[in-house]
Protein backbone atom coordinates (compact mmCIF):
# COMPACT_ATOMS: atom_id res chain seq x y z
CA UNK A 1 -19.56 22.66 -92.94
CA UNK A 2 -21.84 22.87 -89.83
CA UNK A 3 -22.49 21.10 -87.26
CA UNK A 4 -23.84 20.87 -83.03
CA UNK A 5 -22.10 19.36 -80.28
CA UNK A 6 -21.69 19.64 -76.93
CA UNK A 7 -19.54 21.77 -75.88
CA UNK A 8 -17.59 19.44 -72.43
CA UNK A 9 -17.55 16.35 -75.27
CA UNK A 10 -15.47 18.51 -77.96
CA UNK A 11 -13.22 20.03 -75.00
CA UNK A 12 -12.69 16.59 -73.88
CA UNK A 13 -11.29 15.28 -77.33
CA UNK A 14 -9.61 18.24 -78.43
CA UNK A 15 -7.49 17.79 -74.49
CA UNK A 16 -6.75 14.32 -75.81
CA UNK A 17 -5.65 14.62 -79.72
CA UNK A 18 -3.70 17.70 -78.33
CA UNK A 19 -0.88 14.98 -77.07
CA UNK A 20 -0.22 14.88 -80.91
CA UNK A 21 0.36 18.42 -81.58
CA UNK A 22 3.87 18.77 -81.85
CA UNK A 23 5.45 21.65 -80.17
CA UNK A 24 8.46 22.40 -82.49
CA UNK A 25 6.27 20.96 -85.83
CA UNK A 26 8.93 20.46 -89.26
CA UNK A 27 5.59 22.06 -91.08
CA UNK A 28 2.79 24.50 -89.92
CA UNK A 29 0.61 22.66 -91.06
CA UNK A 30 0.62 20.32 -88.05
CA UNK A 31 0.06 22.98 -85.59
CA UNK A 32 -3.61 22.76 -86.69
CA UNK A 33 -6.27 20.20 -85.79
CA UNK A 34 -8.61 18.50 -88.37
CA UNK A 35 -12.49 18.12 -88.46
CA UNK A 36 -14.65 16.03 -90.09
CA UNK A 37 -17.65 16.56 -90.61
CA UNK A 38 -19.65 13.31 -91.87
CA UNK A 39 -23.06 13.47 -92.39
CA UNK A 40 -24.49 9.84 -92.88
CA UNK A 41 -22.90 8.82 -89.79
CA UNK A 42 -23.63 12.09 -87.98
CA UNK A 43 -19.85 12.20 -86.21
CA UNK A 44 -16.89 14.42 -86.84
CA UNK A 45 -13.59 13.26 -86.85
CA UNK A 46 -10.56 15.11 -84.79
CA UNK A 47 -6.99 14.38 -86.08
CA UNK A 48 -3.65 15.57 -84.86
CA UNK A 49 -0.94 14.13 -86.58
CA UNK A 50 3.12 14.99 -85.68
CA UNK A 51 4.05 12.72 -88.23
CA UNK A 52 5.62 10.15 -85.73
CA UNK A 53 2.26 10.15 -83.51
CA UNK A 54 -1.35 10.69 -84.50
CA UNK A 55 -4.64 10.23 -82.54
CA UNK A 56 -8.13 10.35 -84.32
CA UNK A 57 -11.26 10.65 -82.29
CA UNK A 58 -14.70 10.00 -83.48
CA UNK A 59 -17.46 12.42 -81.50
CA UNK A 60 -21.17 11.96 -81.98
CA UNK A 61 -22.99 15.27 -83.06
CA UNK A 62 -25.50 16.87 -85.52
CA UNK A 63 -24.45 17.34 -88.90
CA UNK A 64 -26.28 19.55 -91.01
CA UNK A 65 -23.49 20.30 -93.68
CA UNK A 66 -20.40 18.00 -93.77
CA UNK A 67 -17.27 18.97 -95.01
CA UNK A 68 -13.78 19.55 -93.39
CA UNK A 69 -11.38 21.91 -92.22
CA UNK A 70 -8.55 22.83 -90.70
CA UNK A 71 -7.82 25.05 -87.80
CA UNK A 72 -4.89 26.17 -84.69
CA UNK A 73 -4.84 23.40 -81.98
CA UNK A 74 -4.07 25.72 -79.56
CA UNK A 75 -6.31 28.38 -79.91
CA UNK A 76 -8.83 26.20 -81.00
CA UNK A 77 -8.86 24.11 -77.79
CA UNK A 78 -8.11 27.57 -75.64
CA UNK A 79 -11.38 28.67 -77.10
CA UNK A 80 -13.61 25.76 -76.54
CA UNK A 81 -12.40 25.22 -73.16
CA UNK A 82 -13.39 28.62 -71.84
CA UNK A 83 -17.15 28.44 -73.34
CA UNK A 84 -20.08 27.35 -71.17
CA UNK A 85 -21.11 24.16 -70.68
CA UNK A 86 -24.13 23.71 -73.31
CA UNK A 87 -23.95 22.87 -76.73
CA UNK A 88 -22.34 24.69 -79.35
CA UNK A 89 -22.30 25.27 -83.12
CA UNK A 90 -19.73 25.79 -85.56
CA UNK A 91 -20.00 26.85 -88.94
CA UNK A 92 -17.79 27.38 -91.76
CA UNK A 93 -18.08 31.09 -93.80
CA UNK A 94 -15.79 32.26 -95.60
CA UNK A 95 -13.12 30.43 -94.56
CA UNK A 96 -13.76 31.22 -91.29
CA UNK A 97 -15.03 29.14 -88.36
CA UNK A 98 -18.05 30.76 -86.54
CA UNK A 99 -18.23 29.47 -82.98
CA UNK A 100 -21.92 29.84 -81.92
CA UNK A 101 -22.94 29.90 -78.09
CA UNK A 102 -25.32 30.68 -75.59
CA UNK A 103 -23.70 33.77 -75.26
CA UNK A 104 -22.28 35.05 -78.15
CA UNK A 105 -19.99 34.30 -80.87
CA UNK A 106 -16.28 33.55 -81.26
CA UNK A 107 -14.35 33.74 -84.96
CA UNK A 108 -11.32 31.55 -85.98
CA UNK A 109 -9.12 31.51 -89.09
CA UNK A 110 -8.87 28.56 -90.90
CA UNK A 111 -6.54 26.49 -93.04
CA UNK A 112 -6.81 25.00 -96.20
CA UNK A 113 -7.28 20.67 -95.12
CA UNK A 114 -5.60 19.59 -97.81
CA UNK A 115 -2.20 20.49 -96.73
CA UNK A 116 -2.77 17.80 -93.73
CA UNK A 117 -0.76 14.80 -93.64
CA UNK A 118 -3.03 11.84 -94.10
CA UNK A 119 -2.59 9.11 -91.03
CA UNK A 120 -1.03 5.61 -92.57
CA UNK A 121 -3.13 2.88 -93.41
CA UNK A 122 -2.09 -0.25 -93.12
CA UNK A 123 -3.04 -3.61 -93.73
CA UNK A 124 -1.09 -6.25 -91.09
CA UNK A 125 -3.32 -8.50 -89.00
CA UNK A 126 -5.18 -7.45 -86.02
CA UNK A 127 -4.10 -8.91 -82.05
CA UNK A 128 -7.01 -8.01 -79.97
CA UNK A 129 -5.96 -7.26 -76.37
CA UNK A 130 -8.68 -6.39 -73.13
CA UNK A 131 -7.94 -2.73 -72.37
CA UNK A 132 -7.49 -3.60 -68.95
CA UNK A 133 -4.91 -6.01 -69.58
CA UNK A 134 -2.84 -3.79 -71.93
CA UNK A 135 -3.04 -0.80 -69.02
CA UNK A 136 -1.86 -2.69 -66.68
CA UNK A 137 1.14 -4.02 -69.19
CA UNK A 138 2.33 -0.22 -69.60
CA UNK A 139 2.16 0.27 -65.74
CA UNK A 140 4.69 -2.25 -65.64
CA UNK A 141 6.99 -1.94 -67.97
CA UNK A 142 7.05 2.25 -69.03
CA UNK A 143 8.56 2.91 -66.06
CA UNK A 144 11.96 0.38 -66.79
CA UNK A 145 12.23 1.95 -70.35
CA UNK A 146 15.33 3.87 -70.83
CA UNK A 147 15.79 8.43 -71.20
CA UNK A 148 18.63 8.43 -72.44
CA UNK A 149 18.68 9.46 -76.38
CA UNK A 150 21.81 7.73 -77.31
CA UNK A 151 19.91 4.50 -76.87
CA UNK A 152 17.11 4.95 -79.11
CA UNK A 153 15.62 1.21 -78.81
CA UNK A 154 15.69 1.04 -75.54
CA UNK A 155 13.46 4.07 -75.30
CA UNK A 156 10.27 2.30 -75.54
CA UNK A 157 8.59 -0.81 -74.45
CA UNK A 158 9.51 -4.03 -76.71
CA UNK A 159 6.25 -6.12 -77.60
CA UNK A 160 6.46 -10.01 -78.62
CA UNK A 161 3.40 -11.44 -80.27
CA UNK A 162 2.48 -15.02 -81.20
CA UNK A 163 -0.69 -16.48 -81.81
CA UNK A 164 -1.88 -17.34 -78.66
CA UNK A 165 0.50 -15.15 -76.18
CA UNK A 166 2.02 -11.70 -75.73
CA UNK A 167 4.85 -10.14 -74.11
CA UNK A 168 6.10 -7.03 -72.70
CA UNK A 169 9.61 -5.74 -71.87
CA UNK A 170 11.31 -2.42 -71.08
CA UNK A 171 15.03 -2.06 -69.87
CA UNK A 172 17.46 0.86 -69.52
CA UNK A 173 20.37 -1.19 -68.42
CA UNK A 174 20.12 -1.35 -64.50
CA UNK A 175 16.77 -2.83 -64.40
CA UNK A 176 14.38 -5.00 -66.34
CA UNK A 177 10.43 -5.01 -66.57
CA UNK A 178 8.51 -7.87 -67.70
CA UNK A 179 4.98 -8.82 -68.15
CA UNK A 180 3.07 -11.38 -70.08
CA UNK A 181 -0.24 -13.11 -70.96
CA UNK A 182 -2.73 -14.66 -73.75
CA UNK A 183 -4.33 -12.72 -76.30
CA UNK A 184 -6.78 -13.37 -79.32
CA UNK A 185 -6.40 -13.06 -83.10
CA UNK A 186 -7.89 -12.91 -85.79
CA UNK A 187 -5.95 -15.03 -87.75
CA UNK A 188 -2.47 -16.71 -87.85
CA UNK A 189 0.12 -14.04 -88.22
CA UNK A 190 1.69 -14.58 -91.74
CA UNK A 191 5.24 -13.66 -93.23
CA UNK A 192 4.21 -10.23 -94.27
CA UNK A 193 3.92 -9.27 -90.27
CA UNK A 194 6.79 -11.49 -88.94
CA UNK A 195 9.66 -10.22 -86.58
CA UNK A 196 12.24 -12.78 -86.60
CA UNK A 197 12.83 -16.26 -88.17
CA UNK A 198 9.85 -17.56 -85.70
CA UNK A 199 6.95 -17.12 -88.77
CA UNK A 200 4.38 -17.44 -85.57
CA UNK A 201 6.57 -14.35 -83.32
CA UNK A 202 5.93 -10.77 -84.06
CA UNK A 203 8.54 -8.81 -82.59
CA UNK A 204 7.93 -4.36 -82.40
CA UNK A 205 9.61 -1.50 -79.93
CA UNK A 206 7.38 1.01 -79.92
CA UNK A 207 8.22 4.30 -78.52
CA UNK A 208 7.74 5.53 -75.31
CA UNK A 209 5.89 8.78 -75.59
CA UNK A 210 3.42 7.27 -77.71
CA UNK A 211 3.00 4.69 -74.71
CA UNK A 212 2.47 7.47 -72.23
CA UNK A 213 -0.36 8.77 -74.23
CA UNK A 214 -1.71 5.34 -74.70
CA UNK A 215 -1.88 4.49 -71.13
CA UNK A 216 -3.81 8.23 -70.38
CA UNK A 217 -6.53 7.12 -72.80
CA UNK A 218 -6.46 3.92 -71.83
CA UNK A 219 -6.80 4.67 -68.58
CA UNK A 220 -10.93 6.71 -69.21
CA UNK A 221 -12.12 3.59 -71.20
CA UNK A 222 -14.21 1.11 -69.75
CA UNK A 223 -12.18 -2.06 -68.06
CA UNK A 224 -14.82 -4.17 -70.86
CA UNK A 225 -12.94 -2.41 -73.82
CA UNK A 226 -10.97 -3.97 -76.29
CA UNK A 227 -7.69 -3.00 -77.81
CA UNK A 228 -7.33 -4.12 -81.42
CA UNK A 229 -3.85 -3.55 -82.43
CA UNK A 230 -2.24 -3.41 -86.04
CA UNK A 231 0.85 -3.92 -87.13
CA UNK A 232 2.60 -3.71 -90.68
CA UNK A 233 6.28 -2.53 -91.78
CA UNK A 234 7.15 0.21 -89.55
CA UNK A 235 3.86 1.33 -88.39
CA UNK A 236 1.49 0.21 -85.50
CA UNK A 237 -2.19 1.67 -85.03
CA UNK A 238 -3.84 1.03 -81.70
CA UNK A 239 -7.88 1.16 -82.46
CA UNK A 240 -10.30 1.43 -79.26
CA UNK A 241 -14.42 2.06 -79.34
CA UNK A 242 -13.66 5.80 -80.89
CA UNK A 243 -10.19 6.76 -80.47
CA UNK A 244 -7.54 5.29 -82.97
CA UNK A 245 -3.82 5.81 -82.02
CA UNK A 246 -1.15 5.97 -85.35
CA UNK A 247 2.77 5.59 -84.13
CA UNK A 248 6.06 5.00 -85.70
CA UNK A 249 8.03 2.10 -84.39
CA UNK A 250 11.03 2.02 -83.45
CA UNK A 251 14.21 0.45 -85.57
CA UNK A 252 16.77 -1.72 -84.20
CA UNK A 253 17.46 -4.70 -82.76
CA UNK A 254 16.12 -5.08 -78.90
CA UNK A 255 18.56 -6.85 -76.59
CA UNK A 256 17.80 -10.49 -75.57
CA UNK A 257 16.66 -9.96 -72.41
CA UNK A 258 15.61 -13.06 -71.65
CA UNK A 259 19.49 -14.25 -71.28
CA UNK A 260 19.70 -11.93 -68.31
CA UNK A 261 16.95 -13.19 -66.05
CA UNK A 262 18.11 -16.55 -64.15
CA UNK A 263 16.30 -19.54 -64.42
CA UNK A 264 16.90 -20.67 -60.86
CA UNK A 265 17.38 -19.11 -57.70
CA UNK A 266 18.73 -20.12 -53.72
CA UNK A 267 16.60 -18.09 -51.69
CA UNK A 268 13.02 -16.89 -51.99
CA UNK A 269 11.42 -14.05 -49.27
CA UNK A 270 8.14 -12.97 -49.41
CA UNK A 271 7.75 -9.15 -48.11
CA UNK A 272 4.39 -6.80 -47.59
CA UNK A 273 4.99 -4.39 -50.81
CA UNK A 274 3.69 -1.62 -48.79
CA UNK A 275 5.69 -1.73 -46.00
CA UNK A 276 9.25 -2.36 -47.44
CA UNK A 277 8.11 0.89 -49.82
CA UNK A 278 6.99 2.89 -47.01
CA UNK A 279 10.33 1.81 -45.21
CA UNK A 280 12.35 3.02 -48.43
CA UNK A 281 10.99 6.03 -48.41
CA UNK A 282 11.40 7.20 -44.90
CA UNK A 283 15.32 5.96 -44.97
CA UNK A 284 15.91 7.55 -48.36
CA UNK A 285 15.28 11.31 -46.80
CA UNK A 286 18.62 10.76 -45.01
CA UNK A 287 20.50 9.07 -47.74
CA UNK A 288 23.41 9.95 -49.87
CA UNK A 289 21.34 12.15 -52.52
CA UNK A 290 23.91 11.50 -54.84
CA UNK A 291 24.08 7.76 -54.84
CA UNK A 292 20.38 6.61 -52.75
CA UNK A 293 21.74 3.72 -51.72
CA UNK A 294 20.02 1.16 -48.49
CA UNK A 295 21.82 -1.49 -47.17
CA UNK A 296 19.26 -4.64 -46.45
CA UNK A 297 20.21 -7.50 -44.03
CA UNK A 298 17.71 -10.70 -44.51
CA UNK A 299 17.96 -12.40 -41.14
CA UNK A 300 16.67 -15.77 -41.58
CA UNK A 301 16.51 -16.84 -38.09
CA UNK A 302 14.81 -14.06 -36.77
CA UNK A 303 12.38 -13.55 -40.22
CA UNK A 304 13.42 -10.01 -40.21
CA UNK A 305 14.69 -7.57 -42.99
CA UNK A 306 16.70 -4.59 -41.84
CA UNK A 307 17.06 -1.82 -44.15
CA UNK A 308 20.09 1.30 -43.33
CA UNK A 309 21.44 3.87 -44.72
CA UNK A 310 24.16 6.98 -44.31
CA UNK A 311 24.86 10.41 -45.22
CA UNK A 312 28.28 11.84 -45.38
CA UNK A 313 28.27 10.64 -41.14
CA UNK A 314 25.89 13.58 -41.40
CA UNK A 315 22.59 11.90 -40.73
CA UNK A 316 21.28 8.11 -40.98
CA UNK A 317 18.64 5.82 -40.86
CA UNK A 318 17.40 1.88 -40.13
CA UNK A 319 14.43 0.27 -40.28
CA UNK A 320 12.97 -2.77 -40.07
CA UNK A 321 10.16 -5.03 -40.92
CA UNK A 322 9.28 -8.91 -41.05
CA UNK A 323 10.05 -11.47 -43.63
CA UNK A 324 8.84 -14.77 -44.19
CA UNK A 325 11.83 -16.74 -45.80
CA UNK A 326 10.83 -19.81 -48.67
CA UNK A 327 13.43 -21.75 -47.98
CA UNK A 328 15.63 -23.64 -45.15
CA UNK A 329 18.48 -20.67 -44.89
CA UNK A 330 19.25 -20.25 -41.58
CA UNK A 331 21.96 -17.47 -42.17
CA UNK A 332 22.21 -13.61 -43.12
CA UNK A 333 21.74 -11.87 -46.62
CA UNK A 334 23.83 -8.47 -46.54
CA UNK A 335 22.69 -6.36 -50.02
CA UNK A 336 22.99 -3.06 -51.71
CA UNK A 337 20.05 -1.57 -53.88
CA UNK A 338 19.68 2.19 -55.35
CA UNK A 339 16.31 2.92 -53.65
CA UNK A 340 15.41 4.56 -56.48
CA UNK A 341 15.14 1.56 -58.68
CA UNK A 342 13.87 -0.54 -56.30
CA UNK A 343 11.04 1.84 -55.17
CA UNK A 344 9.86 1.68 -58.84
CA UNK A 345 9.99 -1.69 -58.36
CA UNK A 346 7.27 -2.31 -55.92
CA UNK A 347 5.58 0.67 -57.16
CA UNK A 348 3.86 -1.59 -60.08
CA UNK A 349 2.74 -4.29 -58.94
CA UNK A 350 -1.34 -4.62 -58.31
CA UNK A 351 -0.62 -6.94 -55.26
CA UNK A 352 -0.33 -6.78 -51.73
CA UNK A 353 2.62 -9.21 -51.67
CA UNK A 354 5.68 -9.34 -53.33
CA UNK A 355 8.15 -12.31 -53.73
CA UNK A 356 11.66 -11.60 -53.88
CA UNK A 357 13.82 -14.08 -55.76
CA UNK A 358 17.66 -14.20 -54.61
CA UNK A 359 21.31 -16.04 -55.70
CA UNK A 360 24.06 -14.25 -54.99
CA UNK A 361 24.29 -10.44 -53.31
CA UNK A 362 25.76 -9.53 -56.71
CA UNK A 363 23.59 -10.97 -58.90
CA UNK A 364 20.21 -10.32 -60.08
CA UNK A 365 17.60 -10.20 -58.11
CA UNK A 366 13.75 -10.55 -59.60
CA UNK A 367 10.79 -9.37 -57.70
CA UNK A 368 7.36 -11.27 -58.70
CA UNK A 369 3.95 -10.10 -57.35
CA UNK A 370 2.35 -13.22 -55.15
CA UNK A 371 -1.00 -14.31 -56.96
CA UNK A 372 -1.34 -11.45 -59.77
CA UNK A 373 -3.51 -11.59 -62.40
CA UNK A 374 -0.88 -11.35 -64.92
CA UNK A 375 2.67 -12.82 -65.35
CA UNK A 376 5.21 -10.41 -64.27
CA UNK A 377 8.52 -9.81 -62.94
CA UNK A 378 10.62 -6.82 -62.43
CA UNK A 379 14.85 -7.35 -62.34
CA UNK A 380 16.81 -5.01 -60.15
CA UNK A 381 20.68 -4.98 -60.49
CA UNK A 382 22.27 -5.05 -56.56
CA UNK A 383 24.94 -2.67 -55.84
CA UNK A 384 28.47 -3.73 -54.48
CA UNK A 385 28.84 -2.07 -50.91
CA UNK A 386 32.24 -1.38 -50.29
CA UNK A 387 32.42 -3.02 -46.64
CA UNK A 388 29.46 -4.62 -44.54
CA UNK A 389 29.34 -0.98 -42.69
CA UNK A 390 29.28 1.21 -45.05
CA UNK A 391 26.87 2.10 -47.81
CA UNK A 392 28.80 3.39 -50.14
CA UNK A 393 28.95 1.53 -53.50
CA UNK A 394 30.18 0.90 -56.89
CA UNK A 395 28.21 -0.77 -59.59
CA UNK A 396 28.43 -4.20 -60.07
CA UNK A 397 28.54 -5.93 -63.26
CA UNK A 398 26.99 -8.59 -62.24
CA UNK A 399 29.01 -12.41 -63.55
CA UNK A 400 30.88 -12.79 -66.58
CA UNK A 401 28.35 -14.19 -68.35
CA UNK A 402 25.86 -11.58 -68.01
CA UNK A 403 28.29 -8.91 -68.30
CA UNK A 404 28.70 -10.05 -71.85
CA UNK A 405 24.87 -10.28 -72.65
CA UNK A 406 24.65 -7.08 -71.46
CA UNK A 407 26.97 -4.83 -72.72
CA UNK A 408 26.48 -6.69 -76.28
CA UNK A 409 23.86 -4.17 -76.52
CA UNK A 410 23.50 -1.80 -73.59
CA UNK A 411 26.36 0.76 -73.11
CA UNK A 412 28.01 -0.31 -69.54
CA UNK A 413 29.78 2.56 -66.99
CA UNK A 414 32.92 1.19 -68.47
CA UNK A 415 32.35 2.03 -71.72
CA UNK A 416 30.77 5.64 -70.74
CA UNK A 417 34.29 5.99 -68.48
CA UNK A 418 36.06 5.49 -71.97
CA UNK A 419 33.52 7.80 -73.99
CA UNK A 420 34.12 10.53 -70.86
CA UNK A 421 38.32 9.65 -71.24
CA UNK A 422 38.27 10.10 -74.80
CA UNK A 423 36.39 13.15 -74.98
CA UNK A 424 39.15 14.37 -72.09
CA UNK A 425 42.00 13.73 -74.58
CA UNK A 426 40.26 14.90 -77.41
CA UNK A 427 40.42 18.40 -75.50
CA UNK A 428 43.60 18.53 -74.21
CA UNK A 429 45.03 17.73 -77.65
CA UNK A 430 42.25 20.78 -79.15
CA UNK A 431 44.77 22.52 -76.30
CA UNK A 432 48.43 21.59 -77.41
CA UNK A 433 47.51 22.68 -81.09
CA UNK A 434 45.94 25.60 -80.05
CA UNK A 435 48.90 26.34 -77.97
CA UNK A 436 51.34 25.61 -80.73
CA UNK A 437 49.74 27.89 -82.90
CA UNK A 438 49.91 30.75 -80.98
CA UNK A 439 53.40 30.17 -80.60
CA UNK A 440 53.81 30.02 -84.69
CA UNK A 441 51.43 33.03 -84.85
CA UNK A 442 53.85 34.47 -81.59
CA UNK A 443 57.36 33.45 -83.89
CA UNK A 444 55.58 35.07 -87.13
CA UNK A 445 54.85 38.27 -85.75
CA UNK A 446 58.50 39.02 -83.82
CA UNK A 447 60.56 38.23 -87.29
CA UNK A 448 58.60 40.49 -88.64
CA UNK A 449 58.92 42.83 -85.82
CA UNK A 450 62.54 42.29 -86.58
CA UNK A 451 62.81 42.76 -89.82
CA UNK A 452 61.05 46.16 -89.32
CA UNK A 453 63.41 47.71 -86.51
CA UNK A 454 65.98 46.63 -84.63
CA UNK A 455 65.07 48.58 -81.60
CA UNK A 456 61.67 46.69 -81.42
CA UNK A 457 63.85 43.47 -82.03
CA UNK A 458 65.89 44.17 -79.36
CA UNK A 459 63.24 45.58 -76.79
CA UNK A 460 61.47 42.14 -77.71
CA UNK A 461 64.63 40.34 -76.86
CA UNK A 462 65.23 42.08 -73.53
CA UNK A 463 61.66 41.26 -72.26
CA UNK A 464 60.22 38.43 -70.55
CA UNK A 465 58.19 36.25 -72.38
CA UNK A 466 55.07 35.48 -70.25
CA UNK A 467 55.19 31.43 -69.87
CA UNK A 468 52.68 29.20 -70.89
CA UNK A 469 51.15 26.21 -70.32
CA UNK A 470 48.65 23.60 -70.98
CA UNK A 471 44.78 24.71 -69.23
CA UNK A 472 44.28 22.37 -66.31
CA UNK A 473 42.37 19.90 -67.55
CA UNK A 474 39.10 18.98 -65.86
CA UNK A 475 39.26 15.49 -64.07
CA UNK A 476 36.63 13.29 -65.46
CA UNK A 477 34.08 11.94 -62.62
């Protein structure tokens, strides 16, 4: 194999397939990065493949000999990186790579290609999607999906599909992120590639790191790309201009999320995004870093939103900025919010504007952007102060209704209280049986101290036994 390129294109694709290098790899093998060489079309291909995520890149060069090989991502890319910025050569002797430059040569090791995995090829139908359109989907949504590993499908973003819409969702349980629009196919979506029982829905999770990645590439292609996007069994591929995109999906059942955003609402407020986020910020230096909780008051007379917070009666905060109120409500709106979540929440959305849909100050709140280009809405659980003066909080689960949709499938504080209490009691019983068998172990040893001496039995009898007792146990927070 040989072959010319430049030397900033190759550096730029080996920075991007490098996302699929795994750092712990199950095999060798997928330490290494595959090339391509192909002559007719005069490109080489660059794989990396961790088994769960692979990225192939097609790169434009002269091909004088085509063949393949295999050889270390990381000294591979270390190498390229550091050459000047003119075209190189690369040639294959002796199962070595020679790395020709304007200034010298460089020599690599290689490794035999046929030992790397192959990408998946699939045969589902193809959903086209506008690059720009799909970006702009992962900005809204990545940020809701969930870290936690016990809760393995809710660690990505959950895609719907029909024929002539799509749909976007991420949730980790406190908030919800949702964004939809209209897409293109090329033909009706058959029984091979359905989701549910709907034979026009497509339903996938796919995982979050793989979105992250996505949304980096996505984010150097032009805003007139296309996204075609593949889907069959377990197994989507995301194809662009020259960069395909392999992932795993994840399994499970997503929870119906759709049950949790209400349908109607009492009060509507629309608020300058930038402000009420710059007005977070500056009161969440002083907050509780534990907890990060503001207390907002909508006044409705005045068209004024007051935001405060408290620190231990160490340090404080309030600040305040206008409102204009969508509806007759001549009264006050007293709310908690962690500022965390509901920074994220005006973090995302491409508008200046931002309407804020309200029932109850327990219930669900949704946050819209005013005039986007796409459908979207972000759902921020309130927190229940503890008195109008106070910012301290507790979460609140919401109404009985939604309680019940929620914890169906989304572990609630109650249920990590229990997990927390049984682990407690699992302890302190590992405790009494330890404790009883040194005491067997203690009874063991003086009979047969006994039996040995009577001196030693009676020197054992005369002493104090040292008293014992349970370890404190830890109190669960």
């Amino acid at each position: 194999m040989k072959f010319t390129i430049s030397q900033k294109e190759l550096a730029d694709t080996l920075a991007v397939v490098s996302y699929a290098v795994p750092n712990k790899p199950h095999h060798p093998i997928l330490n290494n990065i595959l090339l391509v060489a192909e002559q007719q079309e005069q490109q080489i291909l660059v794989t990396a493949f961790d088994l769960s995520l692979g990225i192939r890149i097609q790169c434009k060069s002269r091909i004088e000999i085509e063949g393949k090989i295999a050889l270390p991502a990381k000294l591979f890319t270390q190498v390229i990186s550091s050459l000047p910025k003119q075209d190189i050569t690369l040639e294959i002797v002796d199962n070595a790579a020679i790395i020709t430059h304007s200034c010298g040569k460089c020599r690599i090791q290689t490794v035999s290609p046929q030992e790397f995995p192959s990408l998946p090829e699939i045969e589902g139908k193809n959903i086209t999607l506008p690059a720009i359109k799909l970006l702009q989907a992962l900005e809204a949504t990545l940020f809701a999906a969930s870290n936690d590993e016990n809760k393995q499908v809710l660690a990505g973003v959950h895609f719907q599909f029909t024929n002539s819409s799509w749909e976007a969702a991420a949730t980790d349980g406190h908030r919800l992120a949702v964004v939809s629009g209209t897409i293109e196919t090329d033909e009706n979506l058959t029984e091979t590639t359905q989701g549910n029982a709907d034979s026009n829905t497509v339903e996938i999770t796919i995982p979050q790191p793989t979105l992250i990645e996505l949304q980096k590439i996505l984010g150097t292609v032009g805003d007139s790309s296309e996204c075609i996007i593949s889907i069959d069994n377990s197994i989507a591929v995301f194809t662009l201009p020259t960069i395909q995109i392999t992932t795993r999906l994840l399994e499970g059942d997503y929870p119906k999320y759709s049950a949790l955003i209400p349908q109607q609402f009492q009060h509507q407020v629309i608020v300058d995004r930038k402000l009420l986020d710059h007005a977070l910020k500056r009161v969440g230096i002083v907050a509780d870093q534990k907890n990060k909780i503001v207390k907002i008051i909508c006044d409705y007379q005045h068209q004024q939103a007051t935001l405060s917070t408290e620190s231990s009666d160490i340090a404080g905060a309030v600040e305040s900025l206008n409102i204009k109120p969508q509806d007759g409500y001549q009264q006050q709106l007293v709310m908690g919010f962690n500022i965390k979540y509901l920074e994220q929440a005006l973090k995302f959305p491409p508008t200046n504007e931002v309407l804020i849909h309200i029932n109850q100050t327990t219930t669900p709140v949704v946050i819209t952007p005013v005039d986007g280009i796409l459908n979207q809405l972000i759902l921020v659980m309130p927190v229940q102060l503890i008195n109008n003066n106070s910012t301290a909080m507790k979460e609140d689960a919401a109404n009985d209704n939604e309680e019940v949709v929620a914890t169906e499938h989304i572990s609630s504080t109650n249920e990590v209280n229990e997990e927390i209490n049984v682990a407690a009691e699992a302890v302190e019983i590992e405790e009494d049986v330890k404790d009883k068998n040194d005491v067997m172990k203690t009874d063991s040893s003086g009979q047969k101290n006994t039996a040995g001496t009577k001196t030693n039995s009676q020197t054992s009898a005369n002493s104090t036994p040292k008293p014992r007792g349970r370890k404190k146990k830890v109190a669960a927070a």
